[in-house]
N, C-alpha and C. Protein backbone atom coordinates (compact mmCIF):
# COMPACT_ATOMS: atom_id res chain seq x y z
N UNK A 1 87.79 109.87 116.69
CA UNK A 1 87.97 111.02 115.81
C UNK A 1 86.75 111.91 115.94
N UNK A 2 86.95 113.52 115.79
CA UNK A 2 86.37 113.92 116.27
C UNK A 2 86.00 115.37 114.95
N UNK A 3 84.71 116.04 114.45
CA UNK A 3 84.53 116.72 113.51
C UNK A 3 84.15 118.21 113.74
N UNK A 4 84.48 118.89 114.42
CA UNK A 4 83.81 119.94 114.98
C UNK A 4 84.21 121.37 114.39
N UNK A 5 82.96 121.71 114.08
CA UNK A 5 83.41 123.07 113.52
C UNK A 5 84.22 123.26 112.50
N UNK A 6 84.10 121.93 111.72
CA UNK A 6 85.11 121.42 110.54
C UNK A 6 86.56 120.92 110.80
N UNK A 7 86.96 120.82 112.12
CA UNK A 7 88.08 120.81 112.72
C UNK A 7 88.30 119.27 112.72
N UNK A 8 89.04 118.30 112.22
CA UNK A 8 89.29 117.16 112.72
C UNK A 8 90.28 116.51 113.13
N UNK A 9 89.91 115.97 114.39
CA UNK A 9 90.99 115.55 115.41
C UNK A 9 90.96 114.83 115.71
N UNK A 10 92.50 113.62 116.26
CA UNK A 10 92.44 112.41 115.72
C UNK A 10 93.12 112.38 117.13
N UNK A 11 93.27 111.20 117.99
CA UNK A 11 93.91 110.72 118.96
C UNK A 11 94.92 110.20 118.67
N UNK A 12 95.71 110.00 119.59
CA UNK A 12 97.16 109.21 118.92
C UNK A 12 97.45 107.71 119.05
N UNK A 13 95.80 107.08 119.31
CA UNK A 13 95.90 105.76 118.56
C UNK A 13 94.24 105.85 117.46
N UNK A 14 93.90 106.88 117.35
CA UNK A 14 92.72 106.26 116.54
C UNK A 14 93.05 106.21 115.46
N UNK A 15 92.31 106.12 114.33
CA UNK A 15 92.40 106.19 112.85
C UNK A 15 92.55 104.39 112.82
N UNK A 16 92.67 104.42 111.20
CA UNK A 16 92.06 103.13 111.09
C UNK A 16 93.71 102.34 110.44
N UNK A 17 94.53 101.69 111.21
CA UNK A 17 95.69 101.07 111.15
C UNK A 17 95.50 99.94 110.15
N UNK A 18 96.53 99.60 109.11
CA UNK A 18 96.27 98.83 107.90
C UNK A 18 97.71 98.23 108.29
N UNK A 19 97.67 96.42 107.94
CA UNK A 19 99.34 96.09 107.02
C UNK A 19 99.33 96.10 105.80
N UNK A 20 100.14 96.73 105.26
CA UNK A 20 100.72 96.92 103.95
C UNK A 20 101.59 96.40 103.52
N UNK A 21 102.01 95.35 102.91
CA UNK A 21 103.50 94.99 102.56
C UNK A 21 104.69 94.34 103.93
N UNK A 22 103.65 94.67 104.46
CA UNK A 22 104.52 94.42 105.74
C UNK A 22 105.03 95.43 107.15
N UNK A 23 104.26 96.86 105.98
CA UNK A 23 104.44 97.78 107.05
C UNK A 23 103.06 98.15 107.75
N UNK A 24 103.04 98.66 108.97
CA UNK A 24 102.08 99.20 109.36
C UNK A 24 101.39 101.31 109.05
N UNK A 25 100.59 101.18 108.70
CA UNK A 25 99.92 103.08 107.94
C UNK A 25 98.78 102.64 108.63
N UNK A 26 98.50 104.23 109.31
CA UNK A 26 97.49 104.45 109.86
C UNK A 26 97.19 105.87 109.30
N UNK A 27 95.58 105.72 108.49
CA UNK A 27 95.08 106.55 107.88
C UNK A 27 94.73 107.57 109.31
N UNK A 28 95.30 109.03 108.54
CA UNK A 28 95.15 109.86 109.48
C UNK A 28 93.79 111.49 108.93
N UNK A 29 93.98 111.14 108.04
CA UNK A 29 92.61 111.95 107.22
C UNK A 29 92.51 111.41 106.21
N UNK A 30 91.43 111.09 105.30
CA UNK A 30 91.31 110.18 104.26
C UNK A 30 90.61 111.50 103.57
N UNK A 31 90.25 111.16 102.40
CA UNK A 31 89.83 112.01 101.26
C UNK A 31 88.29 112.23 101.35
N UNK A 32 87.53 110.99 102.23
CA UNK A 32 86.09 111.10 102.27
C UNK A 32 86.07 112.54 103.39
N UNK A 33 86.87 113.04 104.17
CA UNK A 33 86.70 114.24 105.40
C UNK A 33 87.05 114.85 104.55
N UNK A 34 88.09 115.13 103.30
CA UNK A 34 88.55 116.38 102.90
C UNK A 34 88.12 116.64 101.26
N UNK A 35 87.10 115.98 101.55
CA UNK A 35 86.23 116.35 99.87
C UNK A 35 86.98 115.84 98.63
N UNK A 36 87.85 115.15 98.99
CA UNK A 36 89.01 114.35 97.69
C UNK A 36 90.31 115.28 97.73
N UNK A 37 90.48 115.99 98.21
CA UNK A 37 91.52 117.13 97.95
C UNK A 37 92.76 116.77 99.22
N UNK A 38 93.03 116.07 99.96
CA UNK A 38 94.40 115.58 100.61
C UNK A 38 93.94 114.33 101.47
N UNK A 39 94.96 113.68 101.57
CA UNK A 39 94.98 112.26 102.82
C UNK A 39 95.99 112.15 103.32
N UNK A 40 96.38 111.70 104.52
CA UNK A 40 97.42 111.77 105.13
C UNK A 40 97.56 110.50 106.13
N UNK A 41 98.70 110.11 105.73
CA UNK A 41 98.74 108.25 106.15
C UNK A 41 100.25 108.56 107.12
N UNK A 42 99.98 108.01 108.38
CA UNK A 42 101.43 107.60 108.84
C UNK A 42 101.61 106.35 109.18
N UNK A 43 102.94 106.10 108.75
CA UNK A 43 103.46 105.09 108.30
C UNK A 43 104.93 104.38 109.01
N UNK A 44 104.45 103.32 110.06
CA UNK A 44 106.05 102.75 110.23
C UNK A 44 106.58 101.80 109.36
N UNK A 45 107.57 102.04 109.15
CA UNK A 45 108.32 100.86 108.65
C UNK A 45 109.52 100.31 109.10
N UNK A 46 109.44 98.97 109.37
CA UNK A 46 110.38 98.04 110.12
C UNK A 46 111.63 97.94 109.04
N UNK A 47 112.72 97.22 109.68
CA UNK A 47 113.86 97.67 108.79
C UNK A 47 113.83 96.23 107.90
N UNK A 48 113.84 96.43 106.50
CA UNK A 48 113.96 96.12 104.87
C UNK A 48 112.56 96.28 105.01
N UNK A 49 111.78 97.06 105.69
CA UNK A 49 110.40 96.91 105.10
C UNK A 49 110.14 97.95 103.67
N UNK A 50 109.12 98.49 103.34
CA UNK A 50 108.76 99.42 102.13
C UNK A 50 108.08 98.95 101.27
N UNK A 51 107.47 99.48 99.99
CA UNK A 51 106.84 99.41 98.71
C UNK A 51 108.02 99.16 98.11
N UNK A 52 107.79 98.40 97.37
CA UNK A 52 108.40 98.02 95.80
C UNK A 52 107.67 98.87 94.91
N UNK A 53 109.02 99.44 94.04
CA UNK A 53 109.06 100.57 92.93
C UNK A 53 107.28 100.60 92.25
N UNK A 54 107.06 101.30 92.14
CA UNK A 54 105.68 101.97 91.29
C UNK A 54 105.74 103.29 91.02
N UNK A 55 104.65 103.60 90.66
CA UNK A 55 104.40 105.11 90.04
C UNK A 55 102.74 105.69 90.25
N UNK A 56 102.56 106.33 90.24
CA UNK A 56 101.19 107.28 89.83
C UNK A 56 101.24 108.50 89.87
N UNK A 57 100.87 108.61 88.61
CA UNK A 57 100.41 109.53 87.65
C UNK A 57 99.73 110.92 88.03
N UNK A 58 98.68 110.32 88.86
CA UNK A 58 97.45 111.73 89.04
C UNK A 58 97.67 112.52 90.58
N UNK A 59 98.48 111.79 91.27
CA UNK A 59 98.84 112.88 92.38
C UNK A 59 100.17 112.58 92.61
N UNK A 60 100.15 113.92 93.59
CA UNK A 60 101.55 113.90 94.31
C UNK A 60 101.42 113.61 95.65
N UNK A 61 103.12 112.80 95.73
CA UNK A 61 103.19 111.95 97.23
C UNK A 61 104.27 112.81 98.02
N UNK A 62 104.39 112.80 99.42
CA UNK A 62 105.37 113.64 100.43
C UNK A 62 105.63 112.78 100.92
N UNK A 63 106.52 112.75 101.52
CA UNK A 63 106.89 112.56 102.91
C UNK A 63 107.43 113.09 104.07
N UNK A 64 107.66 113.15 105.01
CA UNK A 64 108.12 113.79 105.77
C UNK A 64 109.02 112.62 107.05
N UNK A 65 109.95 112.42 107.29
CA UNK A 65 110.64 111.71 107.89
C UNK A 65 110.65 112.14 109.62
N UNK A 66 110.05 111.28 110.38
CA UNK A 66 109.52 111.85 111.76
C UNK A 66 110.10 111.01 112.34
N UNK A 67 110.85 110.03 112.46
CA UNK A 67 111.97 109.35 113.03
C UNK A 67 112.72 108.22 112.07
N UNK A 68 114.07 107.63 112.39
CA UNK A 68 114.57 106.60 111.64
C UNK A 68 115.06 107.00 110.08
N UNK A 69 114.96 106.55 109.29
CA UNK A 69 115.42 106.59 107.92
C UNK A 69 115.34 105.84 106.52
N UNK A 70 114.59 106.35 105.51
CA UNK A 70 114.57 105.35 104.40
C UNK A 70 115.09 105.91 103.24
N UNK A 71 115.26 104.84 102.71
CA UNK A 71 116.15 104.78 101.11
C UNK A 71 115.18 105.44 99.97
N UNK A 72 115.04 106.00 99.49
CA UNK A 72 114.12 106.53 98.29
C UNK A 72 114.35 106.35 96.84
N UNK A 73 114.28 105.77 96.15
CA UNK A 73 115.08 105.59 94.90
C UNK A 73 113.83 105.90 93.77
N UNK A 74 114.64 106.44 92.51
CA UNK A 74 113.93 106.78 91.68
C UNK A 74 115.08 106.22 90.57
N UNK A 75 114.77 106.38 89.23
CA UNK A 75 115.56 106.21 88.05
C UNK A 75 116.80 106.78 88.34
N UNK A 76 117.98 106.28 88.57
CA UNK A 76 119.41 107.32 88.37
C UNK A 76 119.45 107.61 89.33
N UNK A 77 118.63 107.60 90.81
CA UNK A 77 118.64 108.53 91.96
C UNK A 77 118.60 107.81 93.27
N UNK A 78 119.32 107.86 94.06
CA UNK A 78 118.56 107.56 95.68
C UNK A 78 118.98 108.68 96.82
N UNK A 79 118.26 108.44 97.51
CA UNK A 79 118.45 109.46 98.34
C UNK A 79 118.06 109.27 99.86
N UNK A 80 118.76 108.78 101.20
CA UNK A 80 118.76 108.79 101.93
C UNK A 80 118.45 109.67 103.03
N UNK A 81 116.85 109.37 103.07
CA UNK A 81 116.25 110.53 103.81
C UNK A 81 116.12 110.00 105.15
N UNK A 82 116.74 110.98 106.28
CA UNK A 82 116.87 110.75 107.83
C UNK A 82 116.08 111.97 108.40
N UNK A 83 115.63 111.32 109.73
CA UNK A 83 115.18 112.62 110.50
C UNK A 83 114.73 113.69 110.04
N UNK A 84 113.76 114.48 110.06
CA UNK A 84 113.55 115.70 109.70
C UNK A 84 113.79 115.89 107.82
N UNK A 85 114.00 115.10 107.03
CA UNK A 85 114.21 115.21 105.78
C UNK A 85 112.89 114.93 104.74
N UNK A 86 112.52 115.76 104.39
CA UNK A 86 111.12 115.68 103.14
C UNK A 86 111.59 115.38 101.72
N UNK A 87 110.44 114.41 101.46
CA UNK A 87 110.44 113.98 99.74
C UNK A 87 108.97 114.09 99.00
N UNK A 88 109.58 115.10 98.14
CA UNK A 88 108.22 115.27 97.58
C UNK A 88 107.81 114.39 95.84
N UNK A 89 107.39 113.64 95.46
CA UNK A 89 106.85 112.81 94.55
C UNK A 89 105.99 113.75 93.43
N UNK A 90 106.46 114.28 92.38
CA UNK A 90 105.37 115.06 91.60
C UNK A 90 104.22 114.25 90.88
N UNK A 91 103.35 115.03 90.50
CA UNK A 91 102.45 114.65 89.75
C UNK A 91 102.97 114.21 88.76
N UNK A 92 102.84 113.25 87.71
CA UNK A 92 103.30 112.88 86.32
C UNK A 92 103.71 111.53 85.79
N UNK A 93 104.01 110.40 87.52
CA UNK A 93 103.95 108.82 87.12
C UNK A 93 105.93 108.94 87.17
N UNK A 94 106.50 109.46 88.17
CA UNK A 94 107.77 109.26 88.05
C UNK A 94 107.93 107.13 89.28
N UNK A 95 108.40 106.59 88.38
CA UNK A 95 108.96 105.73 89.24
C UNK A 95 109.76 105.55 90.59
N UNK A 96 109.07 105.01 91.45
CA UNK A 96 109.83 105.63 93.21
C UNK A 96 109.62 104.06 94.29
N UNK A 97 110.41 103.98 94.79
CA UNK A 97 110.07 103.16 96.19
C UNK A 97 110.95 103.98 97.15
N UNK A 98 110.39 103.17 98.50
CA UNK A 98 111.71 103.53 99.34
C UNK A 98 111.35 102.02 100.16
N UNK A 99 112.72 102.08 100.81
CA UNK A 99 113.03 101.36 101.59
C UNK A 99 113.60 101.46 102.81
N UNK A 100 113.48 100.73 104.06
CA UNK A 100 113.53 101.38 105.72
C UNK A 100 115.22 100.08 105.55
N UNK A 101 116.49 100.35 105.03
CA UNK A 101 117.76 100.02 104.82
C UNK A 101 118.46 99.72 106.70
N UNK A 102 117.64 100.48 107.21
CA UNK A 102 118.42 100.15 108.27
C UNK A 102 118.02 99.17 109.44
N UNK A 103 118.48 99.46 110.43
CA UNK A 103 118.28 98.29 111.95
C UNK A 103 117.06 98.84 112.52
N UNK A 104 116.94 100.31 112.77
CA UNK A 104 115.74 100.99 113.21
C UNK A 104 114.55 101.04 112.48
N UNK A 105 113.68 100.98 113.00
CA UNK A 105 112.21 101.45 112.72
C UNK A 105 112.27 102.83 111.97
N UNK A 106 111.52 102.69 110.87
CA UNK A 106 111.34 104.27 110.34
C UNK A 106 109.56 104.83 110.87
N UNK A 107 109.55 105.99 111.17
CA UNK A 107 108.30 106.83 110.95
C UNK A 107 108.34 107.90 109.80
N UNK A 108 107.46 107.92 108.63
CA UNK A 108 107.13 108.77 108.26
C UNK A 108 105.27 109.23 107.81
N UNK A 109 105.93 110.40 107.62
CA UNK A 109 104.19 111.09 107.51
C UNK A 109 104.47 111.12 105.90
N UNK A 110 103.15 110.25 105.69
CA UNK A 110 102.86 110.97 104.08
C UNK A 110 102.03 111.59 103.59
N UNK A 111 101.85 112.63 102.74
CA UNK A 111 100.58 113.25 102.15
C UNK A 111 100.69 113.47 101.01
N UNK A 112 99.35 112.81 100.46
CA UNK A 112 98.88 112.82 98.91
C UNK A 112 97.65 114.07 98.82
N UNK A 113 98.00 114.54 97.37
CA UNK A 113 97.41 115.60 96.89
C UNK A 113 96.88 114.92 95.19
N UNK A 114 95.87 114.65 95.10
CA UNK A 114 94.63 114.78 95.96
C UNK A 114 94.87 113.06 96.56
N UNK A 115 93.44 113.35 97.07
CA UNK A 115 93.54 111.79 97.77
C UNK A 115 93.22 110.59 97.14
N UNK A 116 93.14 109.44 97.50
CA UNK A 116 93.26 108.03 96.74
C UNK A 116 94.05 107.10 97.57
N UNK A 117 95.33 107.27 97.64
CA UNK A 117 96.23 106.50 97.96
C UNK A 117 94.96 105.59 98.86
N UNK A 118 94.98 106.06 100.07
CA UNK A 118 94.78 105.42 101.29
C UNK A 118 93.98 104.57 100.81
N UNK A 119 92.53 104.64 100.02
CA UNK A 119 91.70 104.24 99.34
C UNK A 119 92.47 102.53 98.93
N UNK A 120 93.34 102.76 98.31
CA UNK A 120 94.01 101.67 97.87
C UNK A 120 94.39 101.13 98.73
N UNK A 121 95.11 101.50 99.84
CA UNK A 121 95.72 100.73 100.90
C UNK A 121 94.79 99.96 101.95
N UNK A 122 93.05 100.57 102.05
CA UNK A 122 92.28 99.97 102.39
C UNK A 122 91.92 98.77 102.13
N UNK A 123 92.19 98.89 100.49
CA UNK A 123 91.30 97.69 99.56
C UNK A 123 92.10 96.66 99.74
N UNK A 124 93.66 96.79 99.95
CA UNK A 124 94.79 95.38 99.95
C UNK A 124 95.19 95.26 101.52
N UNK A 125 95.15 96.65 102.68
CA UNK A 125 95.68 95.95 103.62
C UNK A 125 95.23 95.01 104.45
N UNK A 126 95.34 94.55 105.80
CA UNK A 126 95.09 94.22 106.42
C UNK A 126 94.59 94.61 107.87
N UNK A 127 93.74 95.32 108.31
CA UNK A 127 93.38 95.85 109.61
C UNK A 127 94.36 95.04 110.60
N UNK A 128 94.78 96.27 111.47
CA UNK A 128 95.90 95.55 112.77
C UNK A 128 95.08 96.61 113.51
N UNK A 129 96.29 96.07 115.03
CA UNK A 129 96.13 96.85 115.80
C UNK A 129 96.94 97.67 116.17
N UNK A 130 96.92 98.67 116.70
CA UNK A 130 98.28 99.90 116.60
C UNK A 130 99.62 99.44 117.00
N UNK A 131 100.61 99.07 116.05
CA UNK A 131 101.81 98.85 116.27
C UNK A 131 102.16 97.44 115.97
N UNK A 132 101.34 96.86 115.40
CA UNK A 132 100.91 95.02 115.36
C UNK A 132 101.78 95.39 113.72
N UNK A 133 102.64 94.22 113.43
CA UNK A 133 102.92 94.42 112.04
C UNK A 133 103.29 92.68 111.61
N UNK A 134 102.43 92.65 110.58
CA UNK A 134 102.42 91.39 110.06
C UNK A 134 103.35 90.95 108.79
N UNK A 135 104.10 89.96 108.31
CA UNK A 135 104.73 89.21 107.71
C UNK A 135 104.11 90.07 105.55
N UNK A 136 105.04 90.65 105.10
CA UNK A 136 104.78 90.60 103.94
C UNK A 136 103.67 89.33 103.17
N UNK A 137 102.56 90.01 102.66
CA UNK A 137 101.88 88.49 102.43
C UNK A 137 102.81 87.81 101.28
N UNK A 138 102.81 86.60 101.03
CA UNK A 138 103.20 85.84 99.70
C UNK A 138 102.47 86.03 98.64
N UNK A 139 103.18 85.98 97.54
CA UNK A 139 101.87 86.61 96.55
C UNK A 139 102.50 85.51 95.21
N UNK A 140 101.70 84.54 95.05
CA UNK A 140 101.59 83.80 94.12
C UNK A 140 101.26 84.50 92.91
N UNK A 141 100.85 83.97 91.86
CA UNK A 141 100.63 84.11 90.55
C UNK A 141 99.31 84.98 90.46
N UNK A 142 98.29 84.22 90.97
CA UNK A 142 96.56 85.04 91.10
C UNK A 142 96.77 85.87 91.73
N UNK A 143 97.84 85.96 93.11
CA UNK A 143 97.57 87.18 94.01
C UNK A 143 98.02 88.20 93.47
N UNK A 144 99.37 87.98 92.80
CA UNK A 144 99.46 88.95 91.78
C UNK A 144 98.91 89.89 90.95
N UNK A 145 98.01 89.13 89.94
CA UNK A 145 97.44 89.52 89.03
C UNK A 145 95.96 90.70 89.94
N UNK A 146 95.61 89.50 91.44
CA UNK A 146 95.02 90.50 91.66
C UNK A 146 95.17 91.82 92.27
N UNK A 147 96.60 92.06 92.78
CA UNK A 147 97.26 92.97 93.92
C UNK A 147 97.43 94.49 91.64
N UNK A 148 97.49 93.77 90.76
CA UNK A 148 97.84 94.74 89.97
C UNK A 148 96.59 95.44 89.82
N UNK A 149 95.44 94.37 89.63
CA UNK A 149 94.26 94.75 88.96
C UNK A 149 93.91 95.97 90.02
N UNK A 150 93.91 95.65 91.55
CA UNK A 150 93.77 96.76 92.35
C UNK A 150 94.27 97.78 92.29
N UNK A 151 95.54 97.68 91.94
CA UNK A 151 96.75 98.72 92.04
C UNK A 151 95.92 99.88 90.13
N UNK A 152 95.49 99.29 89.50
CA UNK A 152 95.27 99.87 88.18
C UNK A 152 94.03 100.96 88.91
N UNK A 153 93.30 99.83 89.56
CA UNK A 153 91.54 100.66 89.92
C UNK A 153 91.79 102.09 90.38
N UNK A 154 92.97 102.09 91.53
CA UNK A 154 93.71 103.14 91.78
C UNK A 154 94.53 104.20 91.55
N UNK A 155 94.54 103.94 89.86
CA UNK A 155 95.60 104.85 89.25
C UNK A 155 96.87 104.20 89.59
N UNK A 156 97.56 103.16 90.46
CA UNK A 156 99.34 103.22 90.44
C UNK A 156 99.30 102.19 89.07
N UNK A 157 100.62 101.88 89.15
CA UNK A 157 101.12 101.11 88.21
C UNK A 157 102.24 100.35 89.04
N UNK A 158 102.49 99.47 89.17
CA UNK A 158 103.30 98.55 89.81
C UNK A 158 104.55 97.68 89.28
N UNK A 159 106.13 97.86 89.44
CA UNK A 159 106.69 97.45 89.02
C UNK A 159 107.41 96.10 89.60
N UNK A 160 108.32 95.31 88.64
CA UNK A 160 109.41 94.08 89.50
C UNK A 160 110.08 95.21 90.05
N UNK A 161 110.48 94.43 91.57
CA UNK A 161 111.11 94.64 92.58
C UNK A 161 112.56 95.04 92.00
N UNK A 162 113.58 94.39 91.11
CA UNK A 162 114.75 95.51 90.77
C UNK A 162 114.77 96.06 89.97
N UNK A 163 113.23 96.60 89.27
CA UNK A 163 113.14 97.87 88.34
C UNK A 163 114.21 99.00 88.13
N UNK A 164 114.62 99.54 89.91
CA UNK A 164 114.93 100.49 89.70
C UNK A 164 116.51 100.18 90.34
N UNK A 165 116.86 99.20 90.10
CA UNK A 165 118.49 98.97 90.46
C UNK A 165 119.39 99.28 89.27
């Protein structure tokens, strides 16, 4: 990665690749380059991969769907975003997951306003290597308690998995 003239440019394997849940995000500007004010994570997800339902409050989340397709669900809502289809997450703590429902691999780009997220995804993922995607961890009772306590440090809030069924 490269800083020039305020310009930053990223190769199309650098940045720093995390497992998440099972999916693989590779931080593509983090909030420490953009003074706290955006981050931008891309993100594959293998099929039933995704976050389980949460919320936060203090920013807003995008997405942008750059290949494949995921399930998006909110209270009362889902919405099957394919190809070329954007979801935007407002500020205010609305409840959301999505899920990669199908056989294919999903890509999407996400961007948070302001930044944080990634921050969080640092603190729980797992460093891989580009395209390496590891097994959802198991999360016992402690891991729990500690995957929330993180999730709080961060502003989300974290729900059971059929919250939003």
């Amino acid at each position: 990665m490269e800083n020039t003239n305020n310009a930053i440019t990223l190769g199309a394997q650098d940045g720093k690749n995390l497992s998440v849940v099972g999916d693989t995000y590779r931080i593509l500007v983090s909030g420490k380059q953009t003074n706290g004010t955006f981050a931008v994570i891309d993100m594959l997800i293998p099929p039933g991969g995704g976050p389980g339902p949460h919320a936060h409050a203090a920013f807003q989340e995008s997405f942008y769907v750059i290949d494949g397709e995921i399930e998006v669900k909110t209270k009362g809502h889902r919405y099957t975003a394919k190809k070329g289809a954007f979801v935007s997450i407002p500020v205010g703590g609305l409840v959301h997951c999505f899920k990669n429902e199908s056989k294919e691999m999903a890509h999407i780009l996400c961007t948070v306003v302001p930044s944080g997220l990634e921050e969080f995804f640092e603190e729980v993922g797992v460093p891989v290597a580009p395209g390496t995607f590891l097994p959802p961890p198991e999360l016992d009772e402690e891991s729990l308690k500690k995957l929330l306590a993180i999730a709080e440090k961060y502003g989300q809030k974290l729900f059971p998995p059929d919250y939003l069924d």
